[in-house]
N, C-alpha and C. Protein backbone atom coordinates (compact mmCIF):
# COMPACT_ATOMS: atom_id res chain seq x y z
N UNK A 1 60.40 5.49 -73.51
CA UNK A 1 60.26 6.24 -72.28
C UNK A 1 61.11 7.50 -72.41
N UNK A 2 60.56 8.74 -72.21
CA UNK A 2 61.08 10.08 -72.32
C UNK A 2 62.02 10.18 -71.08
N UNK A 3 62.80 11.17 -71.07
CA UNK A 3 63.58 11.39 -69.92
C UNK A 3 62.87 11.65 -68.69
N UNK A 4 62.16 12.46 -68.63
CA UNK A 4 61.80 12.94 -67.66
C UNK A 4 61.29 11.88 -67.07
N UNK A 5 60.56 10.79 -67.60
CA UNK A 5 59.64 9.62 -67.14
C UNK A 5 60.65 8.51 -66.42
N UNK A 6 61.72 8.55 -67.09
CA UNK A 6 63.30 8.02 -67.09
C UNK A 6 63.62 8.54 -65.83
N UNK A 7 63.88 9.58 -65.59
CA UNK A 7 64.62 10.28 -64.15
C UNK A 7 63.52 10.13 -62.85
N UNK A 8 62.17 9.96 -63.43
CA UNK A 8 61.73 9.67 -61.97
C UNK A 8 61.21 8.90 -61.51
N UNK A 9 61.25 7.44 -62.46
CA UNK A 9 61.94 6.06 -61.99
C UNK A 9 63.00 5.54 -61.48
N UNK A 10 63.74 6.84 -62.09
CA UNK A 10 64.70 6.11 -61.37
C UNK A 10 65.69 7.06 -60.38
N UNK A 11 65.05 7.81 -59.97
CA UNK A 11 64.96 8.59 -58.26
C UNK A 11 63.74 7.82 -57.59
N UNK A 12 62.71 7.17 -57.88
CA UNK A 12 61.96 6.55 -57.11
C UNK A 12 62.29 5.08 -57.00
N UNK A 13 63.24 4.53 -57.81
CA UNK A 13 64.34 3.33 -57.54
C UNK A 13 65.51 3.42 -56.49
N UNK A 14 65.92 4.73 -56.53
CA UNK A 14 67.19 4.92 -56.22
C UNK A 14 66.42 5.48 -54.37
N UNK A 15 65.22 6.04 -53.75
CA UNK A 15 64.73 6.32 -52.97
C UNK A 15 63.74 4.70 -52.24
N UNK A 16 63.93 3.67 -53.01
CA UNK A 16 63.62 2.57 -52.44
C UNK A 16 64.75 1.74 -52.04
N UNK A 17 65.54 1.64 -52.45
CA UNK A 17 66.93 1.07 -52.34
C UNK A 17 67.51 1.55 -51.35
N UNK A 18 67.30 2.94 -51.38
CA UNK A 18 68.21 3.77 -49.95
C UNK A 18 67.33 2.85 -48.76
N UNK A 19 66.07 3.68 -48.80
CA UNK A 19 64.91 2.59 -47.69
C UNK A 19 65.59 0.96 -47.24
N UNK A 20 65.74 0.57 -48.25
CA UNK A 20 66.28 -1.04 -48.11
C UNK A 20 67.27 -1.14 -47.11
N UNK A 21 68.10 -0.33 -47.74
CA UNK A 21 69.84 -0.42 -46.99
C UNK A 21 69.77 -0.14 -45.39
N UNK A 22 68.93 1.52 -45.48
CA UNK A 22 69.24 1.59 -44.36
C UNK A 22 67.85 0.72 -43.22
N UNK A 23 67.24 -0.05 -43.76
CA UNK A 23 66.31 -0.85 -42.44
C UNK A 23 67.04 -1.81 -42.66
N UNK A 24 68.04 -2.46 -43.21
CA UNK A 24 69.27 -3.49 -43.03
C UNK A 24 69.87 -2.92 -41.77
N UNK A 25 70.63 -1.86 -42.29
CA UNK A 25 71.62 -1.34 -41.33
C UNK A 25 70.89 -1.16 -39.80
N UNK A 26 69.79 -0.54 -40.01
CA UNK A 26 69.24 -0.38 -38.66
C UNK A 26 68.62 -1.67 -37.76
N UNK A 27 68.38 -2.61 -39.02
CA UNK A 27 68.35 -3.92 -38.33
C UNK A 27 69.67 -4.49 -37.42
N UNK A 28 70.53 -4.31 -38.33
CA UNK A 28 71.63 -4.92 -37.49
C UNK A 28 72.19 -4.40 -35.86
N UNK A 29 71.87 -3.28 -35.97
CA UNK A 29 72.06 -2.70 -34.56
C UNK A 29 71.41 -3.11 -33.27
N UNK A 30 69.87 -3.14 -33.67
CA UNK A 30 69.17 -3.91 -32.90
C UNK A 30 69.39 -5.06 -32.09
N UNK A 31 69.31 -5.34 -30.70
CA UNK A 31 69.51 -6.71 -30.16
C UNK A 31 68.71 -7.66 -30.26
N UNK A 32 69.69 -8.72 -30.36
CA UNK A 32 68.85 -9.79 -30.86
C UNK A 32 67.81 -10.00 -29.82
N UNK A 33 68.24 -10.16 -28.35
CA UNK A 33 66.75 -10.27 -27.36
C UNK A 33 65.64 -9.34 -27.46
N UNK A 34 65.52 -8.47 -28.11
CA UNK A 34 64.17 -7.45 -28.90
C UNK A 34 63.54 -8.41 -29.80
N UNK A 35 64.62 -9.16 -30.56
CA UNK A 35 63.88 -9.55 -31.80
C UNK A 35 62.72 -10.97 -31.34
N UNK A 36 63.41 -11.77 -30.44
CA UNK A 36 63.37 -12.89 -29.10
C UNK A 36 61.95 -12.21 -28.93
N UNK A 37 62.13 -11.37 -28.20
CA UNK A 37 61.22 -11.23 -27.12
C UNK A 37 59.79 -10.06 -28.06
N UNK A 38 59.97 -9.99 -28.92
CA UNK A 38 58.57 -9.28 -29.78
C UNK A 38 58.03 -9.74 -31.12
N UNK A 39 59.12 -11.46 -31.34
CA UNK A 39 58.25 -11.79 -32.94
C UNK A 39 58.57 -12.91 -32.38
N UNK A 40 58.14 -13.61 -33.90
CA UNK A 40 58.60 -15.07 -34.38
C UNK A 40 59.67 -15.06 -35.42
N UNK A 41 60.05 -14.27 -35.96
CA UNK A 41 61.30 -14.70 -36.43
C UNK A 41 62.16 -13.18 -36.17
N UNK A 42 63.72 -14.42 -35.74
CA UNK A 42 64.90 -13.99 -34.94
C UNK A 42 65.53 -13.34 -36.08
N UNK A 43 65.84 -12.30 -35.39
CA UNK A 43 67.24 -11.32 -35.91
C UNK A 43 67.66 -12.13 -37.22
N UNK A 44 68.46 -13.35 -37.17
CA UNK A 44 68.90 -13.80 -38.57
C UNK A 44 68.11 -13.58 -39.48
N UNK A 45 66.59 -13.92 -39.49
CA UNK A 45 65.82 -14.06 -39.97
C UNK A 45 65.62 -12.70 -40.88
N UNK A 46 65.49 -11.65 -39.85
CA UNK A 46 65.21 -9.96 -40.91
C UNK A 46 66.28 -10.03 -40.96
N UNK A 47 67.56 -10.30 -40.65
CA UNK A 47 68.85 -9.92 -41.50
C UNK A 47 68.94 -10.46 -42.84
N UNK A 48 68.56 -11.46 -42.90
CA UNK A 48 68.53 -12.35 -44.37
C UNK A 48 66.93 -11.61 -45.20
N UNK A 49 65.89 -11.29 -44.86
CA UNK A 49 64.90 -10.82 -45.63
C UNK A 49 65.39 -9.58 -46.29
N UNK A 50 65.81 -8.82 -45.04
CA UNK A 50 66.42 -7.64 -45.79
C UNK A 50 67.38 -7.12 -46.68
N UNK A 51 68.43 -8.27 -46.18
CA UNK A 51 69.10 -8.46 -47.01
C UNK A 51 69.25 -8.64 -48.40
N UNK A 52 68.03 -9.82 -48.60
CA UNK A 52 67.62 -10.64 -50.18
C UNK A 52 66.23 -9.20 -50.33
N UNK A 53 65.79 -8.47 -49.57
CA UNK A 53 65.22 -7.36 -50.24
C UNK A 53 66.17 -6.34 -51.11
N UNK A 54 67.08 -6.06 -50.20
CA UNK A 54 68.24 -4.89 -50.73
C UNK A 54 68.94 -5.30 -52.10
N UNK A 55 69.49 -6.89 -51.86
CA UNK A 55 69.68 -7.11 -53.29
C UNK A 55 69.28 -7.25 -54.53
N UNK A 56 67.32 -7.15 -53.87
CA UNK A 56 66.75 -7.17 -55.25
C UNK A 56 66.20 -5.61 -55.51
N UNK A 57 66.75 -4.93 -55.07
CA UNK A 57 66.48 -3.17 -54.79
C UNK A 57 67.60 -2.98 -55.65
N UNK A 58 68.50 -3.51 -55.28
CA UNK A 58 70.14 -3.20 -56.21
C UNK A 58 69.97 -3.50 -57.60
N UNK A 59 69.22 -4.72 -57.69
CA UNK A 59 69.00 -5.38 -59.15
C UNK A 59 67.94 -4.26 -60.14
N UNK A 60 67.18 -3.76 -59.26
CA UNK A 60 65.89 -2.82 -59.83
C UNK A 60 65.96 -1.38 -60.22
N UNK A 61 67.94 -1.12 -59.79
CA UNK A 61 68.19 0.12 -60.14
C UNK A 61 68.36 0.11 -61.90
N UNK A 62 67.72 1.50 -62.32
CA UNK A 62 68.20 1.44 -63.82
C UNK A 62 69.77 1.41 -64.26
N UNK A 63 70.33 0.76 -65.35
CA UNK A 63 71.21 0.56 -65.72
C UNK A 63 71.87 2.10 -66.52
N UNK A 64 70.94 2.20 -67.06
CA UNK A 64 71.69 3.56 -67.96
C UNK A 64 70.01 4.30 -68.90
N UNK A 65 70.32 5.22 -69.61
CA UNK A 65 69.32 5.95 -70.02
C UNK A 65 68.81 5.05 -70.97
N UNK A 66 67.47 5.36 -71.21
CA UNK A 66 66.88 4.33 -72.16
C UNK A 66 67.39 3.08 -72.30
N UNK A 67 67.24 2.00 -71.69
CA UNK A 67 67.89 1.19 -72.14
C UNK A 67 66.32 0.24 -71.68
N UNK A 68 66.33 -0.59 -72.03
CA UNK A 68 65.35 -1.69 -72.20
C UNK A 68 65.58 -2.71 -70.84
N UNK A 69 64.26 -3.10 -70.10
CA UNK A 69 64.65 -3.86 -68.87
C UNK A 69 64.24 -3.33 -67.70
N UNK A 70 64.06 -1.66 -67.74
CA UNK A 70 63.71 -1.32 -66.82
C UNK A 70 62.37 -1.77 -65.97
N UNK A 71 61.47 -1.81 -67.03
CA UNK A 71 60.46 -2.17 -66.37
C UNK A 71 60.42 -3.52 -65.45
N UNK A 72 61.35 -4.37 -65.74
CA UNK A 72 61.87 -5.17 -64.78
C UNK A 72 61.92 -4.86 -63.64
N UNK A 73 62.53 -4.13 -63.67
CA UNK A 73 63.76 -3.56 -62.76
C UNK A 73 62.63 -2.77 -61.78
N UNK A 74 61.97 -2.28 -62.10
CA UNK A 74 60.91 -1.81 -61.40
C UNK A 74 59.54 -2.53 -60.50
N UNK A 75 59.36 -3.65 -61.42
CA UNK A 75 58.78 -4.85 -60.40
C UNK A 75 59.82 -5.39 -59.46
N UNK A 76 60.92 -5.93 -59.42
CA UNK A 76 61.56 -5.79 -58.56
C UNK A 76 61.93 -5.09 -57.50
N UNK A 77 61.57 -3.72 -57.45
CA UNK A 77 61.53 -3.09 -57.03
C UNK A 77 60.31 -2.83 -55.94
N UNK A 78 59.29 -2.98 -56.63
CA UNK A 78 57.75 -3.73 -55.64
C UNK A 78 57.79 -4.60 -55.07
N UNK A 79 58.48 -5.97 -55.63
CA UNK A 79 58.33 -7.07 -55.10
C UNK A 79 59.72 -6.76 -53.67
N UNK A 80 60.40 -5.83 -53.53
CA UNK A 80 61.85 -5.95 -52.55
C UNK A 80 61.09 -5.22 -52.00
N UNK A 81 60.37 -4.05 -51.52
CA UNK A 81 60.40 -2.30 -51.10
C UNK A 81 59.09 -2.86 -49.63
N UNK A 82 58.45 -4.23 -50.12
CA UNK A 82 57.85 -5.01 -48.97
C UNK A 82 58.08 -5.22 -47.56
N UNK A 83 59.10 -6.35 -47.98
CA UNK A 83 60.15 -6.35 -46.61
C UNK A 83 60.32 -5.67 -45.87
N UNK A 84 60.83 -4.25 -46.11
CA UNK A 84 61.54 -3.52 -45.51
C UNK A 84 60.32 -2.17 -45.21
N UNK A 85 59.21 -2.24 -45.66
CA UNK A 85 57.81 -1.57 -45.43
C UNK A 85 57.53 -2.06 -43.85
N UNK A 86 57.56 -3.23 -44.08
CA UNK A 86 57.00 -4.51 -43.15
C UNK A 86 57.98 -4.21 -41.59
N UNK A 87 59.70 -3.71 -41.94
CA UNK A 87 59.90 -3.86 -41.20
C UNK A 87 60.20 -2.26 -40.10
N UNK A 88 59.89 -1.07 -40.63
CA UNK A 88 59.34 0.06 -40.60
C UNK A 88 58.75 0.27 -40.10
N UNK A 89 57.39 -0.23 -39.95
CA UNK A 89 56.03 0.33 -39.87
C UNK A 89 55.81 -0.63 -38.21
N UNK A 90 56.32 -2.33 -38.47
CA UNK A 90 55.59 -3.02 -37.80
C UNK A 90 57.03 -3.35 -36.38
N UNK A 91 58.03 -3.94 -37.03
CA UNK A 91 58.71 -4.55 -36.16
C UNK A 91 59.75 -3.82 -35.59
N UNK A 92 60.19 -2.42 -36.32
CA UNK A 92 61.09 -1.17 -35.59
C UNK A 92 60.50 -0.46 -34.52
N UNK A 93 59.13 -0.38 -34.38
CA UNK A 93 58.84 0.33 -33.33
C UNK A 93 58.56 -0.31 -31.86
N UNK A 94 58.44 -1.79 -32.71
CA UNK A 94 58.44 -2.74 -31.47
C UNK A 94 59.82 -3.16 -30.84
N UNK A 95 61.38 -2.68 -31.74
CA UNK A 95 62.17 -3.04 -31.24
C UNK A 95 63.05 -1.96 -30.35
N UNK A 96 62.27 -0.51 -30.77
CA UNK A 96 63.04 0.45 -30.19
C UNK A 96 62.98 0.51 -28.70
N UNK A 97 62.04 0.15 -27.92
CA UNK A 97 62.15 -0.04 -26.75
C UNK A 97 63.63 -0.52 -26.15
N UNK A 98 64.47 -1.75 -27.16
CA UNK A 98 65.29 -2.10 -26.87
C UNK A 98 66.93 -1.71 -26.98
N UNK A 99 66.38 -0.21 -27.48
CA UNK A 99 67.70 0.58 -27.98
C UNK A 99 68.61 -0.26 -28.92
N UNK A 100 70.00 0.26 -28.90
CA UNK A 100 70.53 -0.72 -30.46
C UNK A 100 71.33 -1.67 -30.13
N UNK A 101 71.56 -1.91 -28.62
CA UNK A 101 72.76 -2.48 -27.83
C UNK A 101 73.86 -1.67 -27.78
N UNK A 102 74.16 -0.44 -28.03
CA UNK A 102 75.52 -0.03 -27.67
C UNK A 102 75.61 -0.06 -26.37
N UNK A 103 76.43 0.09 -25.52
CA UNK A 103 76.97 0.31 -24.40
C UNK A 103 77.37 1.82 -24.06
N UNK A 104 77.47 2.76 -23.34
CA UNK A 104 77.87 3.72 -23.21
C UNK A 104 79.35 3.80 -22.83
N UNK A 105 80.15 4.44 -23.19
CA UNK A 105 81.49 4.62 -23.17
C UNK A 105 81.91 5.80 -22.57
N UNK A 106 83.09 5.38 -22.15
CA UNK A 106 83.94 6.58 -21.56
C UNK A 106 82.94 7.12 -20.26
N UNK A 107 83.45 7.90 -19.18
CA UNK A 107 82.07 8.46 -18.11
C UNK A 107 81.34 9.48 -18.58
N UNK A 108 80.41 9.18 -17.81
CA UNK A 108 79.15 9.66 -18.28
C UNK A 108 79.18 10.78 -16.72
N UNK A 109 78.26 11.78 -17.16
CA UNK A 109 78.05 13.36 -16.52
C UNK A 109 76.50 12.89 -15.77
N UNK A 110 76.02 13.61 -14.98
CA UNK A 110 74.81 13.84 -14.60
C UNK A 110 74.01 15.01 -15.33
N UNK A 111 74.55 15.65 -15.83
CA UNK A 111 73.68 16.62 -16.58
C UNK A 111 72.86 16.11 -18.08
């Protein structure tokens, strides 16, 4: 595998992995009564999918230049980039209604 073929596997590794992390992170914000009240499986549930997605996103990053394995590393990368497709497209827009649970702090203005 030439470099160039090399670098944009693995910016298109390194641009699935980001994806991963942050529909983790944005999962976690979410309240759990969103998750309750618009699926069948609870908050733990995408915390742990996404989770075991992200780590196999982590696993699918290339190791170093040329090195042998990648192509591994790249089905892994298909088989993780699912999850977190799944949870994007289908179950974030159903949870935004429910904002992330923060609370508002300090007073608040009318303007």
């Amino acid at each position: 595998m030439g470099f160039l073929q090399w670098f944009v596997m693995a910016a298109l590794a390194l641009v699935v992995f980001v994806v991963q992390v942050v529909a983790f992170i944005d999962a976690t914000r979410r309240p759990d009564k969103g998750y309750r009240a618009e699926g069948r499986v609870p908050k733990a549930g995408w915390l742990a999918i996404l989770a075991f997605a992200a780590a196999l996103g982590f696993l699918g990053l290339p190791q170093g230049w040329m090195q042998g394995g990648f192509m591994f590393g790249s089905f892994l990368n298909i088989i993780a980039v699912a999850p977190a497709i799944i949870y994007w497209v289908s179950v974030r827009p159903r949870l935004q209604p429910y904002g992330t649970g923060n609370k508002p702090r300090g007073p608040q203005s009318g303007w």
